[in-house]
Protein backbone atom coordinates (compact mmCIF):
# COMPACT_ATOMS: atom_id res chain seq x y z
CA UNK A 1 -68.01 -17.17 46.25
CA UNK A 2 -71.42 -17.77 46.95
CA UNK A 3 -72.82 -18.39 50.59
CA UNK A 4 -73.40 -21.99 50.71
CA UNK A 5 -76.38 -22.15 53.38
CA UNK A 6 -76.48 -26.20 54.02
CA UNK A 7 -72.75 -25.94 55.26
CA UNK A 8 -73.71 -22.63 57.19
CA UNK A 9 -76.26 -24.49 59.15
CA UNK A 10 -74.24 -27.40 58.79
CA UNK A 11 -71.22 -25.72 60.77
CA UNK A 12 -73.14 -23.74 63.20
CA UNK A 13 -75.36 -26.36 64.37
CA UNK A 14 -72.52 -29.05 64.35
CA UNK A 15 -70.62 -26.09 66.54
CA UNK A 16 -73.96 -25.46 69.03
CA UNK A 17 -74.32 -28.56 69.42
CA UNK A 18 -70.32 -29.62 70.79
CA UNK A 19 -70.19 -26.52 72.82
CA UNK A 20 -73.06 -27.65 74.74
CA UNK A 21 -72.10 -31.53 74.85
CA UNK A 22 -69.14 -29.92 76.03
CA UNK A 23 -70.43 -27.95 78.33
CA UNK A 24 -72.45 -30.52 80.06
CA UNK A 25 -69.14 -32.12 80.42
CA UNK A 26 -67.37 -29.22 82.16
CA UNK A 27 -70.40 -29.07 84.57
CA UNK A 28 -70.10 -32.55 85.46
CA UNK A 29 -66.69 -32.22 86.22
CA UNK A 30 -67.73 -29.28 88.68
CA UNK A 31 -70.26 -31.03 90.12
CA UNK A 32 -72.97 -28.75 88.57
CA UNK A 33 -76.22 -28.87 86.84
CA UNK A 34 -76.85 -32.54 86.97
CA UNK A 35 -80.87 -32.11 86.81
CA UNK A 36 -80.22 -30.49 83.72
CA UNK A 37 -77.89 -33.31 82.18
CA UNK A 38 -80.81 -34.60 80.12
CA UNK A 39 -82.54 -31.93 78.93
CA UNK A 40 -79.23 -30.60 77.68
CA UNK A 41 -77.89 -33.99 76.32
CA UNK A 42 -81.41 -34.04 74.29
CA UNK A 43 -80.70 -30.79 73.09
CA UNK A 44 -77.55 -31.72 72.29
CA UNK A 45 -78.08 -34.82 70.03
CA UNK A 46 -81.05 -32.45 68.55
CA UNK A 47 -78.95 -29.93 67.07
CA UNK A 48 -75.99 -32.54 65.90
CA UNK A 49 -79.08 -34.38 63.96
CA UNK A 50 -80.47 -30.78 62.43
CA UNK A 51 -77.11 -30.01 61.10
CA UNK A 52 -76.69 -33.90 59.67
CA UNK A 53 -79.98 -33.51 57.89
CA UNK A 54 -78.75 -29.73 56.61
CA UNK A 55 -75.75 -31.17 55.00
CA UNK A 56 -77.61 -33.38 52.73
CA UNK A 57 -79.40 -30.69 50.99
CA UNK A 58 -75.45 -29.46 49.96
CA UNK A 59 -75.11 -32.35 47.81
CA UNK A 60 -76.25 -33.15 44.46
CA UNK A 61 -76.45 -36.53 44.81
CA UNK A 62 -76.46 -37.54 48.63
CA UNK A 63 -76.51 -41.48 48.35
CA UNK A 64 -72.87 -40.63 46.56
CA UNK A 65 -71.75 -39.84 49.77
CA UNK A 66 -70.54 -42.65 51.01
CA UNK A 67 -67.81 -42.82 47.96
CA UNK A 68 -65.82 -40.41 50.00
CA UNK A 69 -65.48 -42.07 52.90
CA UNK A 70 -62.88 -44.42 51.47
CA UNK A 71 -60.27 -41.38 51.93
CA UNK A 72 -59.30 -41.09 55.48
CA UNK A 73 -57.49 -38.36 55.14
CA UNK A 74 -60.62 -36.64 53.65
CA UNK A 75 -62.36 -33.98 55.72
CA UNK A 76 -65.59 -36.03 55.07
CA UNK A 77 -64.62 -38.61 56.38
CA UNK A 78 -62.68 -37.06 59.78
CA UNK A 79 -65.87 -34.77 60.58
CA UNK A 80 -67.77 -38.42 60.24
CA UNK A 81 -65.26 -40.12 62.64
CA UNK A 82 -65.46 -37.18 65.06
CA UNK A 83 -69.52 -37.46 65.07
CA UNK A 84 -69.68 -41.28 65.50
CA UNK A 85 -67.37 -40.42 68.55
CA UNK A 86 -69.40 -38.09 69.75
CA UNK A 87 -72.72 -39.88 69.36
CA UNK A 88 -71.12 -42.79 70.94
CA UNK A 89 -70.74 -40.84 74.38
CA UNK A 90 -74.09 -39.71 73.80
CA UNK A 91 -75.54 -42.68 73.85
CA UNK A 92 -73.13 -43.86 77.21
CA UNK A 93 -74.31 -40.66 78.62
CA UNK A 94 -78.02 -40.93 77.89
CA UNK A 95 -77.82 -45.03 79.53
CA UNK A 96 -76.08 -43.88 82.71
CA UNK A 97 -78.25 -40.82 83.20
CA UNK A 98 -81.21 -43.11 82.76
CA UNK A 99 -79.47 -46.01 84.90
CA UNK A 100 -78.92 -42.87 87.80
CA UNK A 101 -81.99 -41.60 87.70
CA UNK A 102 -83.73 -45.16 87.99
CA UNK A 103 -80.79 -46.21 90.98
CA UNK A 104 -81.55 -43.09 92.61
CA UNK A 105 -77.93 -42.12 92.36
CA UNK A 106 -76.98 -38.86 94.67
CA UNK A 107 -73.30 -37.96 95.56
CA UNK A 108 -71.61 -34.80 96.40
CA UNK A 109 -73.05 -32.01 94.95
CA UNK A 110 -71.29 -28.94 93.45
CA UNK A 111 -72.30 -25.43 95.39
CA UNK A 112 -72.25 -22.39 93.73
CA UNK A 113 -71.13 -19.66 96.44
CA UNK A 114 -72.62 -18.47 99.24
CA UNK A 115 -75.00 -20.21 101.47
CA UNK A 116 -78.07 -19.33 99.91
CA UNK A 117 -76.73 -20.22 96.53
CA UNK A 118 -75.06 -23.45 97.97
CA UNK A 119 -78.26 -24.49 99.85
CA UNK A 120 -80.50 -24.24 96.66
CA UNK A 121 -78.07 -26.16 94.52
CA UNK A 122 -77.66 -28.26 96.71
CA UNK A 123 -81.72 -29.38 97.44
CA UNK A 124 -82.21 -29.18 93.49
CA UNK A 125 -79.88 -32.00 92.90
CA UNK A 126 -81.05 -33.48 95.67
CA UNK A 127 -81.27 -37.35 94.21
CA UNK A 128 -80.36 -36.44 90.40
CA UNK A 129 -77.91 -38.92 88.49
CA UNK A 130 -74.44 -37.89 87.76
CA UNK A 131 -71.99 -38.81 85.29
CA UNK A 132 -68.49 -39.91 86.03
CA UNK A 133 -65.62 -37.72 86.08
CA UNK A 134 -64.26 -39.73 83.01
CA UNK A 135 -67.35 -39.70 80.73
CA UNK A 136 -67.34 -36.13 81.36
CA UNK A 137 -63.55 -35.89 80.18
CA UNK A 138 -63.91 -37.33 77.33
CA UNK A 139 -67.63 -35.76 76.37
CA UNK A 140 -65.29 -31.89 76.49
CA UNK A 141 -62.19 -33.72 74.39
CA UNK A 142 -64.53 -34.96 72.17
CA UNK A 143 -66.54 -32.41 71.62
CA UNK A 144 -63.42 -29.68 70.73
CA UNK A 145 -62.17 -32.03 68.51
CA UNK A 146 -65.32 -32.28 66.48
CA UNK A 147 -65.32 -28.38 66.13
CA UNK A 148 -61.48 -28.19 65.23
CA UNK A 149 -61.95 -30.87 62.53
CA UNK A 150 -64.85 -29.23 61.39
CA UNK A 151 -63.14 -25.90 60.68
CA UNK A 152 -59.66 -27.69 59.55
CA UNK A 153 -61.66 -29.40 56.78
CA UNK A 154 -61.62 -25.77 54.77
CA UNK A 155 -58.96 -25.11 55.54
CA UNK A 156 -56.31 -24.58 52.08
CA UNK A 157 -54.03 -23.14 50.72
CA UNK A 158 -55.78 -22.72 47.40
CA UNK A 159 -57.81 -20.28 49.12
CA UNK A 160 -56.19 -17.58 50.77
CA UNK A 161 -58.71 -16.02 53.05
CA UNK A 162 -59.38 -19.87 54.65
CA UNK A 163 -55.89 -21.02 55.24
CA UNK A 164 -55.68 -20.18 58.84
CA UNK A 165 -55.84 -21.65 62.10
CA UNK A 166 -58.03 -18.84 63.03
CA UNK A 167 -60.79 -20.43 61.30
CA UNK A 168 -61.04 -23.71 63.30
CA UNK A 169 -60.26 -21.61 66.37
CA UNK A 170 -63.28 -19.69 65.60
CA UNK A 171 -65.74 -21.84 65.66
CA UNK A 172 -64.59 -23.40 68.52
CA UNK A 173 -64.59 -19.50 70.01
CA UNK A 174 -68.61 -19.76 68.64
CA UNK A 175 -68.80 -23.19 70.71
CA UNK A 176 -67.63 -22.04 74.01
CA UNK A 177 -69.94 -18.82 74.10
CA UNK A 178 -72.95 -20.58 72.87
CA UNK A 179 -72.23 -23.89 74.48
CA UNK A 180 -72.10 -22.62 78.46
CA UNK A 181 -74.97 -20.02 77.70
CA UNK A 182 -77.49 -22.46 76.48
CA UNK A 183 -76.18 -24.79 79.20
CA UNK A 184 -77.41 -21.91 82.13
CA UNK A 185 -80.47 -21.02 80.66
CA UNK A 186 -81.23 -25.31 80.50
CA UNK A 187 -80.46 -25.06 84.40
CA UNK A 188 -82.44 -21.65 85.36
CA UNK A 189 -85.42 -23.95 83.81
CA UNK A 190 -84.59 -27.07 85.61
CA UNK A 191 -84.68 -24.87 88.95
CA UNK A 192 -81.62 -24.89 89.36
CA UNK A 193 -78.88 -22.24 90.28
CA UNK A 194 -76.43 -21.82 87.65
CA UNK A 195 -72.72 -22.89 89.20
CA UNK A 196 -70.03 -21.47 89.52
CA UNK A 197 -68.09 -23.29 87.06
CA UNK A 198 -70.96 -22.93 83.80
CA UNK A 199 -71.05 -18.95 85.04
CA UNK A 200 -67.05 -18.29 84.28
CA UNK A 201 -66.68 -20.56 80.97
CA UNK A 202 -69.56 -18.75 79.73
CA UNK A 203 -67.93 -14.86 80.34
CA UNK A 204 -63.67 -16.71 79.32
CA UNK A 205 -65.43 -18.07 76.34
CA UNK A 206 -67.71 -15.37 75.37
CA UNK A 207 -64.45 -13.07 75.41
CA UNK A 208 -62.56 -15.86 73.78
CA UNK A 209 -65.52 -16.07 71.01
CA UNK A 210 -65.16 -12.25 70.65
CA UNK A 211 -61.32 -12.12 70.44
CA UNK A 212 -60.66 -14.82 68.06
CA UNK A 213 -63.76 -13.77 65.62
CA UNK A 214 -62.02 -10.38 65.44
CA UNK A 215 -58.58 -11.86 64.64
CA UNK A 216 -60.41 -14.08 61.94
CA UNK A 217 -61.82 -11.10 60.18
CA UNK A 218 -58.28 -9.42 60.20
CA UNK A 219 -56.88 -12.38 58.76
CA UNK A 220 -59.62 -11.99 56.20
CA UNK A 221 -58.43 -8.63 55.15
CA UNK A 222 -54.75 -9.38 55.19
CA UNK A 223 -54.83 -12.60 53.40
CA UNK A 224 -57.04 -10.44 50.71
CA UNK A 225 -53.74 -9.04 49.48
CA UNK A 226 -52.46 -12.64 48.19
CA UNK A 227 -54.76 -12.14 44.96
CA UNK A 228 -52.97 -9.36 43.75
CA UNK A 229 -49.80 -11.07 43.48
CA UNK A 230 -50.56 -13.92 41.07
CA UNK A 231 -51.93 -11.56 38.38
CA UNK A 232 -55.50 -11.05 36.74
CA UNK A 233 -56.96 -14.14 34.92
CA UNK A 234 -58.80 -12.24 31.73
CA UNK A 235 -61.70 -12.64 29.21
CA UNK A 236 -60.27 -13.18 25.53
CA UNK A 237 -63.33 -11.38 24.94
CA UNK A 238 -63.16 -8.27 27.23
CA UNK A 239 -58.98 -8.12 27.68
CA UNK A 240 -59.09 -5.16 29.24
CA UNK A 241 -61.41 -6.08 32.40
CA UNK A 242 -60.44 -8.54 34.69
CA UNK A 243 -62.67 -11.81 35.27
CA UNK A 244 -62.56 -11.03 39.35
CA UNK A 245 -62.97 -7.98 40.89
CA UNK A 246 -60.01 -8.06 43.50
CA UNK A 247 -61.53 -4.91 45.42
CA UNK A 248 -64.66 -7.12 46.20
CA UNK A 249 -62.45 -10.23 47.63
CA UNK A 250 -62.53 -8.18 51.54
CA UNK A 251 -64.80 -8.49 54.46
CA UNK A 252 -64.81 -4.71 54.48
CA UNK A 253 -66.54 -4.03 51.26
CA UNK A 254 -69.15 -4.85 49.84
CA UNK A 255 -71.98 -6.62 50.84
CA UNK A 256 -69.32 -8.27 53.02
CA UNK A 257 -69.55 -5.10 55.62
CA UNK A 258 -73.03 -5.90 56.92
CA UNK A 259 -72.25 -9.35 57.50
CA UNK A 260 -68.71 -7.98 59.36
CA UNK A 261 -71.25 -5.69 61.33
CA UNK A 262 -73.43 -8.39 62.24
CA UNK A 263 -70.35 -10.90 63.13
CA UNK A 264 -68.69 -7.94 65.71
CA UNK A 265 -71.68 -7.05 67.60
CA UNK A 266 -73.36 -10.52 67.83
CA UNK A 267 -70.70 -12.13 69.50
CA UNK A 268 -69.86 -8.70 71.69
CA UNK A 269 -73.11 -8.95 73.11
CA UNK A 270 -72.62 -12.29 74.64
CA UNK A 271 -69.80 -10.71 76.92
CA UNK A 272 -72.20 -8.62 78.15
CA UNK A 273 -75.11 -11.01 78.68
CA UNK A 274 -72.59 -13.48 80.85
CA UNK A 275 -70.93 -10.54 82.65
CA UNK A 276 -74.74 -9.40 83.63
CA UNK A 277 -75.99 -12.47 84.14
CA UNK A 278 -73.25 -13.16 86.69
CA UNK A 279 -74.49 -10.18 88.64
CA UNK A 280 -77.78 -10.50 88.42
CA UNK A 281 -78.34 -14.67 88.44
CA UNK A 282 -81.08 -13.72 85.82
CA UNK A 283 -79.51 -16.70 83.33
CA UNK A 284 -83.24 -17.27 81.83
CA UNK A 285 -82.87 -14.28 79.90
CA UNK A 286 -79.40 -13.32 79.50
CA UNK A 287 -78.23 -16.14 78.91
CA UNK A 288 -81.08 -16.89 76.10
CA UNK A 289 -80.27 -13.46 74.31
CA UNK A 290 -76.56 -14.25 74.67
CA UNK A 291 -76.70 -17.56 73.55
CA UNK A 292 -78.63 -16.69 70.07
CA UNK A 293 -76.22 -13.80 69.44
CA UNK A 294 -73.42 -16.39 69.38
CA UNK A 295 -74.90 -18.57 67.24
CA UNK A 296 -76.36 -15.35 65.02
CA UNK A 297 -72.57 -14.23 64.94
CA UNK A 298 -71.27 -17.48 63.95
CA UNK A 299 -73.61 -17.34 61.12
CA UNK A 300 -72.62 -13.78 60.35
CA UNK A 301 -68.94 -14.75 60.56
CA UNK A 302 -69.70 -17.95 57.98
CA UNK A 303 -71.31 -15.62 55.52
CA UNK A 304 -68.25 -13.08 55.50
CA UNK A 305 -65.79 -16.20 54.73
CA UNK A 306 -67.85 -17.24 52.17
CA UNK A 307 -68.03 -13.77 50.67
CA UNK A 308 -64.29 -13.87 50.60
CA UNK A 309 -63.51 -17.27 49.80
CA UNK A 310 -62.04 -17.04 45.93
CA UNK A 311 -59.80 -19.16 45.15
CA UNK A 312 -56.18 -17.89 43.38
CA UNK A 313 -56.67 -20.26 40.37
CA UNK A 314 -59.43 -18.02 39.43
CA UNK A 315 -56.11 -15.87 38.35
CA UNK A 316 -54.34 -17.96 36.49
């Protein structure tokens, strides 16, 4: 199948942008990071627009588009739901940061660990709105359920190498690394010290990120095995060669391997960047490099289930 680049940049920006909606959520449930709400909930509603606008170029006609909204069982029309959601918190988040920051609004601040770490937390939120434990509830609900529906939307059974929970779960994996990550490096800029709470959910999802990509690209391999048992679809023309090369319908051949390559060590690295920017508190870069590997390995990963992504009626 060929790569299909609009809903590439559609999913992965669609994904960067709910792990880090989701992450702002997290941190304001810690009591983290609040001088670095806005600039993150810009970002945020940045990257949910760039993928909208990269969708459009996917479709032919793009005023059509509306027609499938009528269908609400339609994966259109849930991944629309799930966005109107999401901008709606958006926008509640965006008026009470603004209505926080204009109050004066303080509160109890999160602390990091240790005093040194507490104390400069603590002076750079110093006066910086926060959001309420219940916006920030439903900003991390939200926000996974806009992923999942996102990947559940290819998800069937005409197509073997897609029909798996694996591939919702993996872009979710691809929101949790990148998510957190671009969260710290937002706070490290903000002068702020990266919490506690932002620090572990970017290592656990980093390693989740890593662990479920790898299971995905099993799946891949396994499910590549389902062609050969519905037979070879033929050319009246050529009978004796089939019309789909089975061999090539595997992440591990191919052109497929480099983008398996790519896929394995881009979203390794980001276990390293959060497990050394842990230790070191330098989030500015590591978390930078580890948040683009995510995103560069959620790319990778989208190009290898593309490559793979016949369908069995080509057989028939």
């Amino acid at each position: 199948m060929e790569l299909q680049w609009p809903l590439i940049l559609f999913t992965t920006f669609v994904v960067w942008s709910a792990g880090l909606f989701g992450a702002q959520g997290a941190a304001a449930l810690a009591g983290e990071g609040r001088r670095a709400q806005m600039p993150a909930l810009v970002a945020s509603a940045a990257l949910l627009a760039v993928g909208g606008v990269a969708v459009f170029f996917h479709l032919e006609h793009w005023e059509r588009i509306f027609n499938g909204f009528g269908n609400p069982t339609s994966g259109i029309t849930q991944e629309l739901a799930c966005i109107v959601a999401v901008g709606v918190l958006m926008v509640v988040a965006f008026v009470m940061l603004r209505r926080g920051a204009s109050d004066g609004a303080g509160g109890k601040v999160g602390v990091a660990g240790g005093s040194a770490a507490a104390a400069a937390s603590k002076a750079a939120n110093a006066g910086a709105p926060a959001l309420p434990k219940w916006l920030a509830a439903l900003m991390i609900v939200a926000a996974a359920l806009l992923v999942l529906v996102t990947g559940h939307s290819y998800m069937m059974a005409a197509r073997p190498a897609w029909d798996s929970v694996l591939g919702p779960l993996s872009l979710l994996g691809a929101a949790c690394a990148a998510g957190p990550l671009t969260f710290a490096v937002i706070e490290v800029t903000r002068d702020e010290v990266v919490g506690r709470a932002i620090a572990l959910f970017s290592l656990i999802g980093s390693i989740a990120n890593l662990a479920v990509s790898v299971s995905y690209l099993a799946f891949m391999e396994m499910a590549s095995a389902s062609y050969t048992d519905v037979g070879y679809y033929y050319d009246p023309t050529h009978p004796t060669a089939g019309m789909v090369d089975v061999t090539a319908l595997t992440p591990f051949a191919g052109e497929s391997v480099a983008m398996v390559a790519v896929a394995v060590v881009a979203t390794a690295v980001p276990v390293a960047c959060a497990i050394v920017g842990r230790k070191t508190g330098n989030w500015k870069v590591w978390g930078a490099v580890g948040a683009l590997c995510a995103v560069v390995g959620a790319v990778a990963l989208r190009m290898a289930f593309y490559s793979v992504g016949a369908s069995v009626y080509l057989f028939y």
